[in-house]
C-alpha atoms as a PDB file:
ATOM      1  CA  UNK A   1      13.589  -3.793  -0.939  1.00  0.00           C
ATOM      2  CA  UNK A   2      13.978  -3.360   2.726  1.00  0.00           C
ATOM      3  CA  UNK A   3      11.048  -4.674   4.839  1.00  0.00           C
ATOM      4  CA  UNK A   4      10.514  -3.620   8.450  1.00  0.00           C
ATOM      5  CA  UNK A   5       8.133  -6.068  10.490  1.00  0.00           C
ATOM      6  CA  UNK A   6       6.880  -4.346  13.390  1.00  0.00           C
ATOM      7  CA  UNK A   7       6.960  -5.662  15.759  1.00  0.00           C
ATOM      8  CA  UNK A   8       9.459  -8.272  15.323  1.00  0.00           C
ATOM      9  CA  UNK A   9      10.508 -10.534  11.971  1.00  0.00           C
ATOM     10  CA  UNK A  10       9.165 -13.376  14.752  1.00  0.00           C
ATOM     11  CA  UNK A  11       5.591 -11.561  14.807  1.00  0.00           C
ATOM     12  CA  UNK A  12       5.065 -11.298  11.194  1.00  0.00           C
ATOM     13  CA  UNK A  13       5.874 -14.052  10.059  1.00  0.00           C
ATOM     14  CA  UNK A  14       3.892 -16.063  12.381  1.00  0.00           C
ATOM     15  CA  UNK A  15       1.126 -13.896  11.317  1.00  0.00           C
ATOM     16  CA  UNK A  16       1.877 -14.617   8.215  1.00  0.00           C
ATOM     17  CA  UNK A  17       1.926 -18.140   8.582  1.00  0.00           C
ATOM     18  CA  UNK A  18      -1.487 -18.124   9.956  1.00  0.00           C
ATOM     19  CA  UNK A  19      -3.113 -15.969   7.195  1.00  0.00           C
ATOM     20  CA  UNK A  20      -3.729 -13.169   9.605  1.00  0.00           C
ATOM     21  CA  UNK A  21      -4.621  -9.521   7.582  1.00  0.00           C
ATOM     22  CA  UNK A  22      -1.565  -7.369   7.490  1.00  0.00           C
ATOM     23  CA  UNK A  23      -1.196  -3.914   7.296  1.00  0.00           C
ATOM     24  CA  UNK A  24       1.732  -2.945   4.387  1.00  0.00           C
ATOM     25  CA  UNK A  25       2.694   0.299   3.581  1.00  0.00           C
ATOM     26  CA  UNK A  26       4.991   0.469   0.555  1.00  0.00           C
ATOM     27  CA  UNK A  27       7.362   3.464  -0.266  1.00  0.00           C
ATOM     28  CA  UNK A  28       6.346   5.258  -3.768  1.00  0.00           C
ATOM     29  CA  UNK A  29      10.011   4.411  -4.847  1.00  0.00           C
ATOM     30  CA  UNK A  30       9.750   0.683  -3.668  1.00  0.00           C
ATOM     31  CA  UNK A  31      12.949   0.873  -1.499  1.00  0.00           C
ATOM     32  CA  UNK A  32      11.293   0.066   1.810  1.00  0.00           C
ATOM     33  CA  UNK A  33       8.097  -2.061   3.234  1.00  0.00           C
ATOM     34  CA  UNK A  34       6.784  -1.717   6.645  1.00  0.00           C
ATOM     35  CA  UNK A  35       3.962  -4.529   7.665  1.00  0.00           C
ATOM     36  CA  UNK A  36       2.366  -5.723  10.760  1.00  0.00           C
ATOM     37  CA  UNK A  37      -0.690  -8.164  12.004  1.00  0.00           C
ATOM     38  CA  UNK A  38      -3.477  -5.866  11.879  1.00  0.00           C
ATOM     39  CA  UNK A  39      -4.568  -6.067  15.361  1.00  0.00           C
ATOM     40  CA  UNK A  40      -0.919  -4.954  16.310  1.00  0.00           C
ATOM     41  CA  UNK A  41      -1.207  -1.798  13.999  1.00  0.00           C
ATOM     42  CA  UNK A  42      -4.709  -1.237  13.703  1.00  0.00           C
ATOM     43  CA  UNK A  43      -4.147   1.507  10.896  1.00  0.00           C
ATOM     44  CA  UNK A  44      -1.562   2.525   8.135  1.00  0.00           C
ATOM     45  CA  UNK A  45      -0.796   5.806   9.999  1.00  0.00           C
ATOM     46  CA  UNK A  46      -0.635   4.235  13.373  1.00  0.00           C
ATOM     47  CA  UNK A  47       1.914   1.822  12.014  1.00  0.00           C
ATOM     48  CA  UNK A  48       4.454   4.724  10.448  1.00  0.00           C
ATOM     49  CA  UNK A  49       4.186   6.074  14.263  1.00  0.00           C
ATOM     50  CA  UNK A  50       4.821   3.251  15.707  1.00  0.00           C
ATOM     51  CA  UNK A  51       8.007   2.430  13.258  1.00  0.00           C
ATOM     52  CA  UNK A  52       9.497   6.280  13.673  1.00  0.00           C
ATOM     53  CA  UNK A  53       7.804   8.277  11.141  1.00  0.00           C
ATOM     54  CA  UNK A  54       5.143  11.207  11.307  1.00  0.00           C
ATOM     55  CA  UNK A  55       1.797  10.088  10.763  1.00  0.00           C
ATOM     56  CA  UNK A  56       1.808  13.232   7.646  1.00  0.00           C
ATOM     57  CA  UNK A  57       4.311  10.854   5.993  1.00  0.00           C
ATOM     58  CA  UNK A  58       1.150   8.590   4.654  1.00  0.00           C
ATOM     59  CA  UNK A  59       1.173  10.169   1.854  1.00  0.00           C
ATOM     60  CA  UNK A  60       4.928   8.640   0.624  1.00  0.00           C
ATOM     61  CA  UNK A  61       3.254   5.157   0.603  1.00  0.00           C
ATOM     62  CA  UNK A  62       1.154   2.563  -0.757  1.00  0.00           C
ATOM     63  CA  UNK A  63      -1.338   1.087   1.603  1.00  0.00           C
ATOM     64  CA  UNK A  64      -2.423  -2.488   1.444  1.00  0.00           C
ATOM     65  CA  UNK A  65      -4.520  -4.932   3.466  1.00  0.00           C
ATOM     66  CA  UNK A  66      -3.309  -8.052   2.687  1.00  0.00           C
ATOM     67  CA  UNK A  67      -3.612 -11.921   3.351  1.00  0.00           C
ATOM     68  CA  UNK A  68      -3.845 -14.812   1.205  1.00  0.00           C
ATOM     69  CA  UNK A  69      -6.760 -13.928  -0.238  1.00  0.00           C
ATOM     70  CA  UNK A  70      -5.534 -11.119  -2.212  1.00  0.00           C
ATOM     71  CA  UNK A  71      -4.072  -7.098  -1.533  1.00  0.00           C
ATOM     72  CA  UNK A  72      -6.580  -4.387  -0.727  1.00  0.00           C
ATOM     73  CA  UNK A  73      -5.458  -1.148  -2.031  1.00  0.00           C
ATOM     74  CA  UNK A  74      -6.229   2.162  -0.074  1.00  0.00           C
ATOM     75  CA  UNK A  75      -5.924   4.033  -3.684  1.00  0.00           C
ATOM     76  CA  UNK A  76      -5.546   7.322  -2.035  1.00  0.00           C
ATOM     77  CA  UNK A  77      -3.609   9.705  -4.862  1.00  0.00           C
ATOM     78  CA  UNK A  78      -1.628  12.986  -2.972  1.00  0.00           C
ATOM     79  CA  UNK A  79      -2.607  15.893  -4.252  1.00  0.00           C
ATOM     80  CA  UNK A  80       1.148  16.406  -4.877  1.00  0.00           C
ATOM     81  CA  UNK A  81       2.486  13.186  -6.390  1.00  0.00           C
ATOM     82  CA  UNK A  82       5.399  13.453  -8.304  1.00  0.00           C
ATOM     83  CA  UNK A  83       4.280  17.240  -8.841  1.00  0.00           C
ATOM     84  CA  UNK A  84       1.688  16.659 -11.229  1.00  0.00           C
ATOM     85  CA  UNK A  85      -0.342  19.287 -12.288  1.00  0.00           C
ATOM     86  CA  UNK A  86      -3.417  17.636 -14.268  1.00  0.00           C
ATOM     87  CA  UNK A  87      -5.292  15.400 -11.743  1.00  0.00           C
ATOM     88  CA  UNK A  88      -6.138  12.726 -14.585  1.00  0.00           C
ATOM     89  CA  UNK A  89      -2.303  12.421 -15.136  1.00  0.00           C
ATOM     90  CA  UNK A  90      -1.478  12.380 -11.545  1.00  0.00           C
ATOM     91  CA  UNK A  91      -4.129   9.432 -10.760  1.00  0.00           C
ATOM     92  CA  UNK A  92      -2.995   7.685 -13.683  1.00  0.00           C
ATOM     93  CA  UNK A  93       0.445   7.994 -13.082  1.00  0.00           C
ATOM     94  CA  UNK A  94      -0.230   6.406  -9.261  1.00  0.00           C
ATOM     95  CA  UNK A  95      -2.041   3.836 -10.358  1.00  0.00           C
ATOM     96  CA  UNK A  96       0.209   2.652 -12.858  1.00  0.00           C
ATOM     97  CA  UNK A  97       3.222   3.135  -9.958  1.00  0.00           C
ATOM     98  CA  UNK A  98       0.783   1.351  -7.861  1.00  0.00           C
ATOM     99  CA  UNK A  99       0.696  -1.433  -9.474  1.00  0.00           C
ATOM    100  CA  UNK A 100       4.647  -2.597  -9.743  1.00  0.00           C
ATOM    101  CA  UNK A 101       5.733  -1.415  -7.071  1.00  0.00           C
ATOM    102  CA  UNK A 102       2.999  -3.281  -4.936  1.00  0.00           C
ATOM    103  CA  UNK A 103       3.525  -6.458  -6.966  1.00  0.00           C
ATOM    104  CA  UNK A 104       6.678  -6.549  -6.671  1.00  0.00           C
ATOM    105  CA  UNK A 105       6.434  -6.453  -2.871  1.00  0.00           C
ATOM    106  CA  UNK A 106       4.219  -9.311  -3.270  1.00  0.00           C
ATOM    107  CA  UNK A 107       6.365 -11.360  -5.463  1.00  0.00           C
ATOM    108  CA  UNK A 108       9.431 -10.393  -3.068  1.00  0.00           C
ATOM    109  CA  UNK A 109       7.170 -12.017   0.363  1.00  0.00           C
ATOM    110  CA  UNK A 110       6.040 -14.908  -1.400  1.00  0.00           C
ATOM    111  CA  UNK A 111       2.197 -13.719  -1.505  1.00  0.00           C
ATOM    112  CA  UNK A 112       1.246 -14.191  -5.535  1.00  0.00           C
ATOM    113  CA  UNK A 113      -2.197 -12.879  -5.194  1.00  0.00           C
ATOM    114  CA  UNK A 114      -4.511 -10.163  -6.969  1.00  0.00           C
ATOM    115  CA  UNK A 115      -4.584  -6.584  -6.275  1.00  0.00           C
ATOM    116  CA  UNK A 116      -7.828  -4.932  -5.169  1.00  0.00           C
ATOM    117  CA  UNK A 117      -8.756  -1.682  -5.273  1.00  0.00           C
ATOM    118  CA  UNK A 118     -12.533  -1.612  -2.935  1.00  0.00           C
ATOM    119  CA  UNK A 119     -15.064   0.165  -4.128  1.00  0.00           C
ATOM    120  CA  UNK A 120     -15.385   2.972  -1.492  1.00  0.00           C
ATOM    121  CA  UNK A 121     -11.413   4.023  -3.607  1.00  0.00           C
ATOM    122  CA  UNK A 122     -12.669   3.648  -7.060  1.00  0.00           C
ATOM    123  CA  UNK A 123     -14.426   7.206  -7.069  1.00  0.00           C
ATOM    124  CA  UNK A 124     -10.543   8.445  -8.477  1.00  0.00           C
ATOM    125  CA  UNK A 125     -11.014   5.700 -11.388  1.00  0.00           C
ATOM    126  CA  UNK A 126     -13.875   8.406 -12.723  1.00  0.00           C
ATOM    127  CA  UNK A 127     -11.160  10.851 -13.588  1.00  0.00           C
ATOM    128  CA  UNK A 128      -9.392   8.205 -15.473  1.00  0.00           C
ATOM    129  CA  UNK A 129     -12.931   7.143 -16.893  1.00  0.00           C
ATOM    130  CA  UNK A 130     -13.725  10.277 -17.954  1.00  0.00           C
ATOM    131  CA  UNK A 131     -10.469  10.782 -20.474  1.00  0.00           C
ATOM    132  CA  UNK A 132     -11.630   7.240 -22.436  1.00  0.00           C
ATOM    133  CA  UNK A 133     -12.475   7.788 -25.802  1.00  0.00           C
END
């Protein structure tokens, strides 16, 4: 995986070292990483600009919060992912996707902690909930 650390490797990782939150955005296929100290970024679409992309590309990535505490996941499913049709398969499909590919960003910085998903994101769970026997 290719990480970009906006605005320097030097930046980051003294964030890093000082447990500041980070801003991570994660592409679906897990090839590339983009993170920053929060105040630097400010938010996940602010970032991509910042690093060369449109801001309409938020919807190719995972976005966490993250410090040593644990990963806050903005679980926010594209209409569109991986073009499919049925809502409950489409939100179940991210969430599993979710799920490696954001751990294994976190295994690959060195940050083994829990993924969150806050409350104010968990009103796409009630698709999933609703398909439970």
């Amino acid at each position: 995986m290719e990480i970009v650390k906006y605005p320097s490797v030097e930046a980051v990782t003294e964030a890093m070292k000082n447990d500041e939150p980070m801003l991570v955005l994660i592409s679906f296929d897990g090839e590339k990483a983009i993170m920053s100290q929060i105040d630097e970024a400010v938010e996940h679409h602010l970032l991509l600009m910042k690093c060369g992309y449109k801001d309409t590309d938020i919807d190719k990535f995972f976005r966490i919060v993250l410090d040593k505490s644990g990963a806050d996941w903005t679980f926010v499913c594209p209409p569109d992912y991986k073009n499919i049709p049925f809502k409950d398969k489409r939100i179940e499909a991210f969430y599993k996707d979710g799920f490696n590919v954001i751990s294994g960003f976190l295994n690959d910085i060195g940050y083994l902690v829990g993924i969150n998903i806050p409350k104010r994101y968990r009103r796409h769970m009630d698709v999933m909930k609703n398909d439970t026997y």
